[in-house]
N, C-alpha and C. Protein backbone atom coordinates (compact mmCIF):
# COMPACT_ATOMS: atom_id res chain seq x y z
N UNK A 1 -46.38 -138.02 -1.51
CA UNK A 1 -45.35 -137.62 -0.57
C UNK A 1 -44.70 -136.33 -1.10
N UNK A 2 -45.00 -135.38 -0.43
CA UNK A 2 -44.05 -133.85 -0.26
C UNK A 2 -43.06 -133.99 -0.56
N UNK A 3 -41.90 -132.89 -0.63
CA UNK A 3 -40.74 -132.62 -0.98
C UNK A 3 -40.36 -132.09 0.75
N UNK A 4 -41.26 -131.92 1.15
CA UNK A 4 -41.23 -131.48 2.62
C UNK A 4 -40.89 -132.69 3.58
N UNK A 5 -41.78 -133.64 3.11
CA UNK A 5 -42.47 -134.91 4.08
C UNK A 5 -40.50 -135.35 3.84
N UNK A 6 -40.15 -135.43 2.58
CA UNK A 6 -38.60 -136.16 2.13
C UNK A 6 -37.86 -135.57 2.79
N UNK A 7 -38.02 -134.10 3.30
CA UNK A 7 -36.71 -133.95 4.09
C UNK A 7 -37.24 -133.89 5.22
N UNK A 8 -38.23 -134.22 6.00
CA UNK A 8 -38.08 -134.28 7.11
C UNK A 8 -38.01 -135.34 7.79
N UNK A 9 -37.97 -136.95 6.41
CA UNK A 9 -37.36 -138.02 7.07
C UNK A 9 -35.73 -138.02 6.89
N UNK A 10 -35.16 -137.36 6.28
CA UNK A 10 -33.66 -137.14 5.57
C UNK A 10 -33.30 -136.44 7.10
N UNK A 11 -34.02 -135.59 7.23
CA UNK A 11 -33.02 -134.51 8.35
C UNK A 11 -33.37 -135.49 9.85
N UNK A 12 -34.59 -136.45 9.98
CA UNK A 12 -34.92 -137.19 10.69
C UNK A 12 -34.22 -138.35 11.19
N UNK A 13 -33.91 -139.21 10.06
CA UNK A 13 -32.42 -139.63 10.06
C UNK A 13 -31.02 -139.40 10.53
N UNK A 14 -30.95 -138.32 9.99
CA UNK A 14 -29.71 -137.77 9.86
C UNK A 14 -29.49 -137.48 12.11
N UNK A 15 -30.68 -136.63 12.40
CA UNK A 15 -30.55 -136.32 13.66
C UNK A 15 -30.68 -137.90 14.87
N UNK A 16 -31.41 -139.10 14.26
CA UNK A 16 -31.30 -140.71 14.76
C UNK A 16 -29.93 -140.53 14.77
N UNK A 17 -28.76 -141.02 13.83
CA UNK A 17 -27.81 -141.42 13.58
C UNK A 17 -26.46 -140.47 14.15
N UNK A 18 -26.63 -139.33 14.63
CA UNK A 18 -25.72 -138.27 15.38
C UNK A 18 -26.49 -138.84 16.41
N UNK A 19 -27.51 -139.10 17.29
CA UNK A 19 -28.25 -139.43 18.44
C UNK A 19 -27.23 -140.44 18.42
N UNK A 20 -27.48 -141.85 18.37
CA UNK A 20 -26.98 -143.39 18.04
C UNK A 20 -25.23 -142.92 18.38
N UNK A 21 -24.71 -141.71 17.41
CA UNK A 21 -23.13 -142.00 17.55
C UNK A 21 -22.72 -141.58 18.81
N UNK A 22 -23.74 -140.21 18.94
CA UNK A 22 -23.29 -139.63 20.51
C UNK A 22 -23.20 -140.68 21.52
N UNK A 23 -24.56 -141.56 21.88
CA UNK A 23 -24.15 -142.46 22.65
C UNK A 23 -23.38 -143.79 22.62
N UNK A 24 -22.98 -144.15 21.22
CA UNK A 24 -21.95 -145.18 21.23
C UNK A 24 -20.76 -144.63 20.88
N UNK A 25 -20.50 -143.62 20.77
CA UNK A 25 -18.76 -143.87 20.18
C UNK A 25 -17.73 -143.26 21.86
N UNK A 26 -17.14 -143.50 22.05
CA UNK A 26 -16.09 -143.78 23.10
C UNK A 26 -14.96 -142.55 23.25
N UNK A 27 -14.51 -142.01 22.80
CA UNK A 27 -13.71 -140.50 22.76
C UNK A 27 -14.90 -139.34 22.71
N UNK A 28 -14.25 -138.83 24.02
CA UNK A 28 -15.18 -137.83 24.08
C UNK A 28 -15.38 -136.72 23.34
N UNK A 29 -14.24 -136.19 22.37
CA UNK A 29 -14.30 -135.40 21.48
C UNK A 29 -14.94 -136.09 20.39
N UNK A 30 -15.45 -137.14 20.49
CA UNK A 30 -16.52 -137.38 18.97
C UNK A 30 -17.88 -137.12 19.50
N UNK A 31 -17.99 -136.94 20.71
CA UNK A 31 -19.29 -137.09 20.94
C UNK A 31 -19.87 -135.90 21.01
N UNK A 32 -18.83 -135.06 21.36
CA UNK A 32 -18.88 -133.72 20.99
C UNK A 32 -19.50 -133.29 19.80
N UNK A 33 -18.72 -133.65 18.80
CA UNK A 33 -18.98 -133.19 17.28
C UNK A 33 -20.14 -133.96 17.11
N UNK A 34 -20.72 -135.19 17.44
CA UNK A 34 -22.04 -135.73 17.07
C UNK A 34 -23.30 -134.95 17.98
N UNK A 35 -23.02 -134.42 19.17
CA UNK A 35 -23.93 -133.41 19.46
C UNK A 35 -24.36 -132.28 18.61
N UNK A 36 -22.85 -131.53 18.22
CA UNK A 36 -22.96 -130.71 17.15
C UNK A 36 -24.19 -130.93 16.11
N UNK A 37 -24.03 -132.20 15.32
CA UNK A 37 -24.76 -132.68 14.56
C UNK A 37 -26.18 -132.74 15.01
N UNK A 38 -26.52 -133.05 16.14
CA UNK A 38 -28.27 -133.65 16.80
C UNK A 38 -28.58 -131.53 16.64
N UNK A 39 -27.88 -130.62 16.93
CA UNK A 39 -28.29 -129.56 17.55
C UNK A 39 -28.81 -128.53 16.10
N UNK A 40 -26.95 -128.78 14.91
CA UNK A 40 -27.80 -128.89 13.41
C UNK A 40 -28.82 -129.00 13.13
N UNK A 41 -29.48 -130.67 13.22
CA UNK A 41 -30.42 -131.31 13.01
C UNK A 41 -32.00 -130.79 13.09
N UNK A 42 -31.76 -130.45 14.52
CA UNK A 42 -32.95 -129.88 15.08
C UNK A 42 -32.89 -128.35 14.33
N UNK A 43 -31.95 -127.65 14.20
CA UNK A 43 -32.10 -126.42 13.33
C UNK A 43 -32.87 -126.69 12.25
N UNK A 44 -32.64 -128.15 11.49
CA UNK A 44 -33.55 -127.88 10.69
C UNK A 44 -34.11 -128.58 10.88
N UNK A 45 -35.19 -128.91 11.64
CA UNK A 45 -36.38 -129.22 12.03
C UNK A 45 -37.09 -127.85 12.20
N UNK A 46 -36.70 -126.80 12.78
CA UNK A 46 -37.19 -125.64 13.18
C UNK A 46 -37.72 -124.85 11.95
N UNK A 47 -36.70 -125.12 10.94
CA UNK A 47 -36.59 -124.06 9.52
C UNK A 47 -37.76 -124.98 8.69
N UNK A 48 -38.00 -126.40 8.62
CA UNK A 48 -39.49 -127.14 8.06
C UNK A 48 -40.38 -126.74 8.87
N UNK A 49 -40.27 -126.34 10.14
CA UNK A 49 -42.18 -125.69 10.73
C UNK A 49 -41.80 -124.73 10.53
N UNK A 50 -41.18 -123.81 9.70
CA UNK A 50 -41.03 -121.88 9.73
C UNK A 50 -41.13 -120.82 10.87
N UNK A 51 -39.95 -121.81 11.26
CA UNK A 51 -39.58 -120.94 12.90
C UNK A 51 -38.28 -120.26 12.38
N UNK A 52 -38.44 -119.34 11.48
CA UNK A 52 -36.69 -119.52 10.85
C UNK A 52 -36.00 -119.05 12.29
N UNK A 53 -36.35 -117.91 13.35
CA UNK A 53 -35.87 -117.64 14.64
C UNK A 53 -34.90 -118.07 15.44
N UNK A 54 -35.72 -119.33 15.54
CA UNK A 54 -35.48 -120.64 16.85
C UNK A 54 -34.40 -121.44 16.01
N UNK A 55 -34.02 -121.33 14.48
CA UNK A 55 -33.67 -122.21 13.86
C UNK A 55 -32.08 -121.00 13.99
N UNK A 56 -32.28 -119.84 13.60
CA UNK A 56 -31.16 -118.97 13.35
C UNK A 56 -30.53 -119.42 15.46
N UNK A 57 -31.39 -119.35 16.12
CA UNK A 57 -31.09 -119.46 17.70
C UNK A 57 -30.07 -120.74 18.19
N UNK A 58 -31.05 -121.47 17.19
CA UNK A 58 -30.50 -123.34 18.09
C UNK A 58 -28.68 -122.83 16.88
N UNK A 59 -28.79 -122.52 15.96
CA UNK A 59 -27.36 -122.71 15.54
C UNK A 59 -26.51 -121.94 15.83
N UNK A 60 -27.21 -120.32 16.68
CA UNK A 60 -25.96 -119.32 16.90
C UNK A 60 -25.29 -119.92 18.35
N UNK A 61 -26.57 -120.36 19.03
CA UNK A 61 -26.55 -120.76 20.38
C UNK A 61 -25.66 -122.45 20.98
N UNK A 62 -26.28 -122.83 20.43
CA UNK A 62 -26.13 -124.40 20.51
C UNK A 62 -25.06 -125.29 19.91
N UNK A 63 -25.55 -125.12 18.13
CA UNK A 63 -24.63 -125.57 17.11
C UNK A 63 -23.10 -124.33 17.42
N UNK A 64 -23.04 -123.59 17.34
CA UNK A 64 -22.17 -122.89 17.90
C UNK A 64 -21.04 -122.79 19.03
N UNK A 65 -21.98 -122.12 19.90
CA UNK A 65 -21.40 -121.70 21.55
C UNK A 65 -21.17 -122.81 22.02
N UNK A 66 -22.22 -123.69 22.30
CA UNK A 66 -22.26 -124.23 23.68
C UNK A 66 -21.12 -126.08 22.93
N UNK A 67 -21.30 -125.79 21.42
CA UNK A 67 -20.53 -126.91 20.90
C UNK A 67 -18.95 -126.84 21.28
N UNK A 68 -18.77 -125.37 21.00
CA UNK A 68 -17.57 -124.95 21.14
C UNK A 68 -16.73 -125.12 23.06
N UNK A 69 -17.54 -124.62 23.36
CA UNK A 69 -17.72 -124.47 24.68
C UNK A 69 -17.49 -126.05 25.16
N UNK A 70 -17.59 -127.19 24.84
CA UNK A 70 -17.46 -128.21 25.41
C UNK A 70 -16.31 -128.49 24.70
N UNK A 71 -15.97 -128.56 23.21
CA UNK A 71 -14.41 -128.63 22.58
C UNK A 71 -13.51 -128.01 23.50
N UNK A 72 -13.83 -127.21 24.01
CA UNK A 72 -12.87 -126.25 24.65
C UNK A 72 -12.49 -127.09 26.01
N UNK A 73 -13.88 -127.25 26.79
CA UNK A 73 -13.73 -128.13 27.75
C UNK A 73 -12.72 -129.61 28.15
N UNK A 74 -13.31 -130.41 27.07
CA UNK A 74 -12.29 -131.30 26.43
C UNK A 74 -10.58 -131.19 26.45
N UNK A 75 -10.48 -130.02 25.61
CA UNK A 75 -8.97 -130.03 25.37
C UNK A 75 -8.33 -129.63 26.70
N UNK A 76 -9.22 -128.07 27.50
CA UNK A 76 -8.28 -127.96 28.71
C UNK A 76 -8.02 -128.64 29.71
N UNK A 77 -9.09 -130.22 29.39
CA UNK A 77 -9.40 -130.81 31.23
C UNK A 77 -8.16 -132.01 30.43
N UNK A 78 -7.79 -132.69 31.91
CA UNK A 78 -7.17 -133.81 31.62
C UNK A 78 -7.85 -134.47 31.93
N UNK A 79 -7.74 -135.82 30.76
CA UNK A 79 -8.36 -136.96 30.68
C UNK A 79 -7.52 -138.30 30.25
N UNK A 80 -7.70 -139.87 30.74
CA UNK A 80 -6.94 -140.70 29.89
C UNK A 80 -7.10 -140.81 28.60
N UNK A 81 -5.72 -141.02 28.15
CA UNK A 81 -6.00 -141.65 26.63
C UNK A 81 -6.19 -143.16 26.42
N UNK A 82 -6.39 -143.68 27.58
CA UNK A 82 -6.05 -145.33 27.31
C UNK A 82 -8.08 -145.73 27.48
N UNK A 83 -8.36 -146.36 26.12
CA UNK A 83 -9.24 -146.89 26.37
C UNK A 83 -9.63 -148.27 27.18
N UNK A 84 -11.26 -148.09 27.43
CA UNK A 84 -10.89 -149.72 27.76
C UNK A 84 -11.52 -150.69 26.93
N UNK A 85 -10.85 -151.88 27.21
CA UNK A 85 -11.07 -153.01 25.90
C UNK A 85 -13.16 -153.08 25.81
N UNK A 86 -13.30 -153.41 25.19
CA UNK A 86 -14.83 -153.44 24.57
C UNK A 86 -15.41 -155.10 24.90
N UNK A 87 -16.55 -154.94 25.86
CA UNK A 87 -17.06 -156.19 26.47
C UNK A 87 -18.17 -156.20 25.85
N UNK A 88 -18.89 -157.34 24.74
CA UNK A 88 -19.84 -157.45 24.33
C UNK A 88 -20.50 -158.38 25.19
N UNK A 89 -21.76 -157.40 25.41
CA UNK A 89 -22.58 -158.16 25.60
C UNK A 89 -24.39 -158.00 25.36
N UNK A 90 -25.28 -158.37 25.65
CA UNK A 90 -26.52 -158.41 25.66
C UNK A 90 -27.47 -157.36 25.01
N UNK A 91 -26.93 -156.16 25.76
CA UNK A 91 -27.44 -154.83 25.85
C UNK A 91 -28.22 -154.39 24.48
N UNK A 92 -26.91 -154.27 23.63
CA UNK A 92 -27.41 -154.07 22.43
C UNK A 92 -28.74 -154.34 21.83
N UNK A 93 -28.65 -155.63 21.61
CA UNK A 93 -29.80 -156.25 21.29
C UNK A 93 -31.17 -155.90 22.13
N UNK A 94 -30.79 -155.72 23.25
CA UNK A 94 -31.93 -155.44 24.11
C UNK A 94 -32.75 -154.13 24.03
N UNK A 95 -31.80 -153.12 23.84
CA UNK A 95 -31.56 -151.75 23.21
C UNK A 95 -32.76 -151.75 21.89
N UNK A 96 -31.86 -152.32 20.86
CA UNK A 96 -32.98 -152.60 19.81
C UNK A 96 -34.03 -152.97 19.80
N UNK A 97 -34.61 -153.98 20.50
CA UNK A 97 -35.97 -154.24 20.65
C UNK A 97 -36.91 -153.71 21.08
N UNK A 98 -36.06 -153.07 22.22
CA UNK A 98 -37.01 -152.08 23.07
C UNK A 98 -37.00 -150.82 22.49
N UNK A 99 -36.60 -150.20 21.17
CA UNK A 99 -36.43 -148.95 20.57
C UNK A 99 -37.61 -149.42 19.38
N UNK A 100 -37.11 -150.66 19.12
CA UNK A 100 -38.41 -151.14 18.11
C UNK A 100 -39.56 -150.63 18.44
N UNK A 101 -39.84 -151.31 19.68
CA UNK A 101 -41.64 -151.96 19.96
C UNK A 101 -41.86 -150.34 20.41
N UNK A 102 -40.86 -149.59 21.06
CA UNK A 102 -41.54 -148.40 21.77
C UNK A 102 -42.32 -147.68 20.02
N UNK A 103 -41.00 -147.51 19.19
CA UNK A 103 -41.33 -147.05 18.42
C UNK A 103 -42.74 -147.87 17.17
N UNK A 104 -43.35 -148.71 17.33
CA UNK A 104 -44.50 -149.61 16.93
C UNK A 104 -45.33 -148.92 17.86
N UNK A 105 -44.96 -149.09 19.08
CA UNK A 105 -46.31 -148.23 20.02
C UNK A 105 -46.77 -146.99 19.61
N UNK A 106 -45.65 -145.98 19.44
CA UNK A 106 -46.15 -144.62 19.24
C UNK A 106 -46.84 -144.93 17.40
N UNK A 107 -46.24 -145.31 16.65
CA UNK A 107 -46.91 -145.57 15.52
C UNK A 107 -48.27 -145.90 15.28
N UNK A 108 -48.66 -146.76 16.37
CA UNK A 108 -50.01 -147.39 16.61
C UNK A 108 -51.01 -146.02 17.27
N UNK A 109 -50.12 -145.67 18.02
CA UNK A 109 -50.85 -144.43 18.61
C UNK A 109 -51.10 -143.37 17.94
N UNK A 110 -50.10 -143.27 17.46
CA UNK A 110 -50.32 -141.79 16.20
C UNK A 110 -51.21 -142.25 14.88
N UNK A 111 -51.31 -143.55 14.41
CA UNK A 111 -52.01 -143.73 13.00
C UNK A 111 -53.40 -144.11 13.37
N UNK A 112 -53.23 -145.19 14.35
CA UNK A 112 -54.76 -145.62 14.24
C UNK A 112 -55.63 -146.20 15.63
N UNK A 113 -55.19 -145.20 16.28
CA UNK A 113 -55.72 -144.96 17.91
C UNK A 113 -57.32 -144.35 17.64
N UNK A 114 -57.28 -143.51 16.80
CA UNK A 114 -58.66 -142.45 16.63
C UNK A 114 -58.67 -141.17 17.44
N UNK A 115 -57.46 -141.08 17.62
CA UNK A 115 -57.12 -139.49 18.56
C UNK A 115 -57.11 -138.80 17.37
N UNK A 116 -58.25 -137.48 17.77
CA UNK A 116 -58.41 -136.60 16.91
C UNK A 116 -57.10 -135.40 17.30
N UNK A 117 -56.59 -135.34 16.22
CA UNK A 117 -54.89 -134.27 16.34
C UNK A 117 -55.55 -132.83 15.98
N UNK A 118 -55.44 -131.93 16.86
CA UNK A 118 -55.44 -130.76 16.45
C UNK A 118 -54.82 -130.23 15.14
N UNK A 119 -55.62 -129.45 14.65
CA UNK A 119 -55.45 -128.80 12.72
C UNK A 119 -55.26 -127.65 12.81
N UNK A 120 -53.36 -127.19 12.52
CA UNK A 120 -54.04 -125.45 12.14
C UNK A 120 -55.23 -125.04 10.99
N UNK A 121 -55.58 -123.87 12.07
CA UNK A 121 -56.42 -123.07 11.13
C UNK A 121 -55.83 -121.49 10.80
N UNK A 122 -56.83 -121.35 9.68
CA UNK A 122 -56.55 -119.92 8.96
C UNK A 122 -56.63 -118.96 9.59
N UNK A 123 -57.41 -119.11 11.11
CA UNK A 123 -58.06 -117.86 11.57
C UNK A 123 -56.77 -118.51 13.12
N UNK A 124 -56.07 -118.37 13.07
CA UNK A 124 -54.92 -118.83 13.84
C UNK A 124 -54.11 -117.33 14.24
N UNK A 125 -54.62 -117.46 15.75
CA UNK A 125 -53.57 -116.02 16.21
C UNK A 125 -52.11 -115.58 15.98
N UNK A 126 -51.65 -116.60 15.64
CA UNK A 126 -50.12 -116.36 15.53
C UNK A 126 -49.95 -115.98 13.78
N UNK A 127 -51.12 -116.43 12.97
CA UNK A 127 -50.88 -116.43 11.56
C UNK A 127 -50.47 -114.67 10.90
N UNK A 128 -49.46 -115.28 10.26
CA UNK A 128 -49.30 -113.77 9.43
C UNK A 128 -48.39 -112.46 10.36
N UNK A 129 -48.17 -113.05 11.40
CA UNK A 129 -47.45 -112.20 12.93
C UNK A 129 -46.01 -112.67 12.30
N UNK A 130 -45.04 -111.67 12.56
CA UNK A 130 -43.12 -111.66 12.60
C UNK A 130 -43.19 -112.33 14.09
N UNK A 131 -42.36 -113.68 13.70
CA UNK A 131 -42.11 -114.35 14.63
C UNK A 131 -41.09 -114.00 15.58
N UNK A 132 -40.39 -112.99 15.16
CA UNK A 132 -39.54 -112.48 15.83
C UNK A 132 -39.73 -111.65 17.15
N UNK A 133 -41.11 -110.37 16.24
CA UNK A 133 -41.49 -109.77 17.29
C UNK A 133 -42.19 -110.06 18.16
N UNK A 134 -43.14 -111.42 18.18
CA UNK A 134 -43.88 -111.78 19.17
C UNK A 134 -43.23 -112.71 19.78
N UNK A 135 -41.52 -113.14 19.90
CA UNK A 135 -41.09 -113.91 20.46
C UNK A 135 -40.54 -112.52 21.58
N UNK A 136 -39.54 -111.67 20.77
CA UNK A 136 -39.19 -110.77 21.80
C UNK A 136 -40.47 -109.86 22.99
N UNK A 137 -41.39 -109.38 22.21
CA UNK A 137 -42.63 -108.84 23.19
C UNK A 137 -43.35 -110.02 24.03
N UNK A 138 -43.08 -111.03 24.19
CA UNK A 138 -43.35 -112.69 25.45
C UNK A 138 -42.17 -112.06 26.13
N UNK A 139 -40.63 -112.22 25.43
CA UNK A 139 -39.74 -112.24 26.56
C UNK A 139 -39.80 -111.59 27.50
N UNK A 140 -39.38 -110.06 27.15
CA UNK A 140 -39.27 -108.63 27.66
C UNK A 140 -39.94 -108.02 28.44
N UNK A 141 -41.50 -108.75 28.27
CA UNK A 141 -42.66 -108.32 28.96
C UNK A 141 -43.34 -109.37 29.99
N UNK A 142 -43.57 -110.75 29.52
CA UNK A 142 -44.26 -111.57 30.46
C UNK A 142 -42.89 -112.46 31.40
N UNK A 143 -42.22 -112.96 29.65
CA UNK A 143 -41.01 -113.54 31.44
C UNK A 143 -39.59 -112.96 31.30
N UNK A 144 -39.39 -111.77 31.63
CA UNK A 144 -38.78 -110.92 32.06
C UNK A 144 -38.01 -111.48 33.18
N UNK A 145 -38.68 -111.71 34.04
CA UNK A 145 -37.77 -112.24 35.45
C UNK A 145 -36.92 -113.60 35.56
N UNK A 146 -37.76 -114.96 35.31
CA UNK A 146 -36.98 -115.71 34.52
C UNK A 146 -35.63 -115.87 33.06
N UNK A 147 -35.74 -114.79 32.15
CA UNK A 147 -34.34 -113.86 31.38
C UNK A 147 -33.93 -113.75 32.20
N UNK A 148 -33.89 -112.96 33.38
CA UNK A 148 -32.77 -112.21 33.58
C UNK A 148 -31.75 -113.13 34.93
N UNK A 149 -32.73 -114.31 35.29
CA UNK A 149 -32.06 -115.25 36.47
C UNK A 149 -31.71 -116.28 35.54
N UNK A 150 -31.76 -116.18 34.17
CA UNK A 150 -30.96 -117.37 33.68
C UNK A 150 -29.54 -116.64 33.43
N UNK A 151 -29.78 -115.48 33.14
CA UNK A 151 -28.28 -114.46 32.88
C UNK A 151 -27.39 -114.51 34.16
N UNK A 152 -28.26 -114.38 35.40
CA UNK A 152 -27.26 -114.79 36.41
C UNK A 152 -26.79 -115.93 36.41
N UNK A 153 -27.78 -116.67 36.36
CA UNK A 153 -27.05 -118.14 36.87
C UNK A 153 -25.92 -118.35 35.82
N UNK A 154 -25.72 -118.14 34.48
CA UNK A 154 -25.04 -118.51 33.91
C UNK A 154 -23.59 -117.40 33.83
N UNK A 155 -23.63 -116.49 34.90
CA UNK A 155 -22.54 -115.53 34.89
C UNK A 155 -21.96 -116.47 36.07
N UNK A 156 -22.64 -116.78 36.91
CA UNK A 156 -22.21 -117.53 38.13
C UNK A 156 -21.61 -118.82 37.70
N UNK A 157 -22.14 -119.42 36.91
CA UNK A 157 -21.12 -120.59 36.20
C UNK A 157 -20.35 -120.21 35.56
N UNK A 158 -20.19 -119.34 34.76
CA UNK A 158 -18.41 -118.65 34.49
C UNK A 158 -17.95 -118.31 35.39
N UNK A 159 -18.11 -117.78 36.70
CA UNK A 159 -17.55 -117.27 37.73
C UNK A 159 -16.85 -118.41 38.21
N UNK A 160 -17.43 -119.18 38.30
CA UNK A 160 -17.41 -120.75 38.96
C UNK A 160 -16.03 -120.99 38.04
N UNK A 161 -16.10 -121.29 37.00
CA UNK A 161 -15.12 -121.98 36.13
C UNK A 161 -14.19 -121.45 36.22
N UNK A 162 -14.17 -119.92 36.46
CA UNK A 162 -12.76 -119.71 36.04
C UNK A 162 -11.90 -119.73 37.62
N UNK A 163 -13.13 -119.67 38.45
CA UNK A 163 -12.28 -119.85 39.89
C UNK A 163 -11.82 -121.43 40.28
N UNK A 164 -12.84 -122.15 39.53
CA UNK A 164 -12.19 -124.26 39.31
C UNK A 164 -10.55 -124.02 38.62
N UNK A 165 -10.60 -123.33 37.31
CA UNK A 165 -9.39 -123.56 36.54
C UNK A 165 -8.66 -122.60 37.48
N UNK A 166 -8.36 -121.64 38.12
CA UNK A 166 -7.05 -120.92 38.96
C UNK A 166 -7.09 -121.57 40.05
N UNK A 167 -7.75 -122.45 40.42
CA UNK A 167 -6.99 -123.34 42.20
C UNK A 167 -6.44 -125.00 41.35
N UNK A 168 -6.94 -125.15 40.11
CA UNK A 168 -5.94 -126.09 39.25
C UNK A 168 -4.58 -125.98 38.89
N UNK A 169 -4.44 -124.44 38.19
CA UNK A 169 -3.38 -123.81 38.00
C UNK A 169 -2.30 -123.75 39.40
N UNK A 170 -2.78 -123.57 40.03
CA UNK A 170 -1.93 -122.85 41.47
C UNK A 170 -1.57 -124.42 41.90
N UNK A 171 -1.88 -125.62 41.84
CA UNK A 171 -1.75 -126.59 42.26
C UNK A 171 -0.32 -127.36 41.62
């Protein structure tokens, strides 16, 4: 076992257990910060396959902005503070089993199905290429048009927001 293989059950973990809190814990500002954590996580997932890019991206972008961006959300919206009481029941358990066996299935599938897994090779087009520049020369050049309608759409959702928060205000 690698020093590699060790952290990529450590950071593997780590991204389960921010998964697990996001969907059980109950204040929405924790779930926040446990997203934070899954978006981390996956940063370094990116930085063990040597995407350092996508890894510098998911944290300027994600772990960052869009974390912030919902803190922010949070504090300006009103919400109750009164929780509600906690009804146990079934689920849980049900939850678990079925996270088990799925996860036994894919295990079975991945170890000893006899699916032959594709192998990098040496003579690999992408090998030895700045990941940088062949990420920007895809963008700029093939999807160009798709960039630039995600830039709208997402000017149009600030547009949006800030015209939601001034008919709040005025109210």
């Amino acid at each position: 076992m690698t020093g590699q293989t060790v952290a990529f059950f450590l950071i593997a973990l780590f991204l389960i257990a921010c998964g697990v809190m996001l969907l059980s814990m109950k204040k929405v500002i924790y779930m926040a910060i446990s997203i934070g954590g899954v978006f981390i996580g996956a940063a370094a997932v990116y930085i063990l396959l040597e995407a350092d890019f996508l890894a510098f991206a998911q944290v300027l972008v994600y772990a960052g902005a869009i974390t912030i961006m919902l803190l922010f959300a949070i504090m300006l919206t009103k919400h109750d503070e009164l929780e509600r009481p906690a009804v146990i029941t079934a689920h849980p358990v049900w939850s678990v089993l079925g996270t088990a066996g799925l996860g036994l299935i894919v295990l079975w599938v991945v170890k000893f199905s006899g699916i032959k897994w594709p192998q990098a090779t040496a003579d690999s087009p992408f090998q030895g290429q700045d990941n940088v520049k062949m990420i920007g020369e895809s963008l700029f050049s093939q999807y160009v048009i798709p960039f630039e309608l995600v830039s709208v759409v997402l000017i149009v959702a600030l547009v949006g927001a800030i015209t939601l928060a001034n008919k709040e205000e005025k109210n």
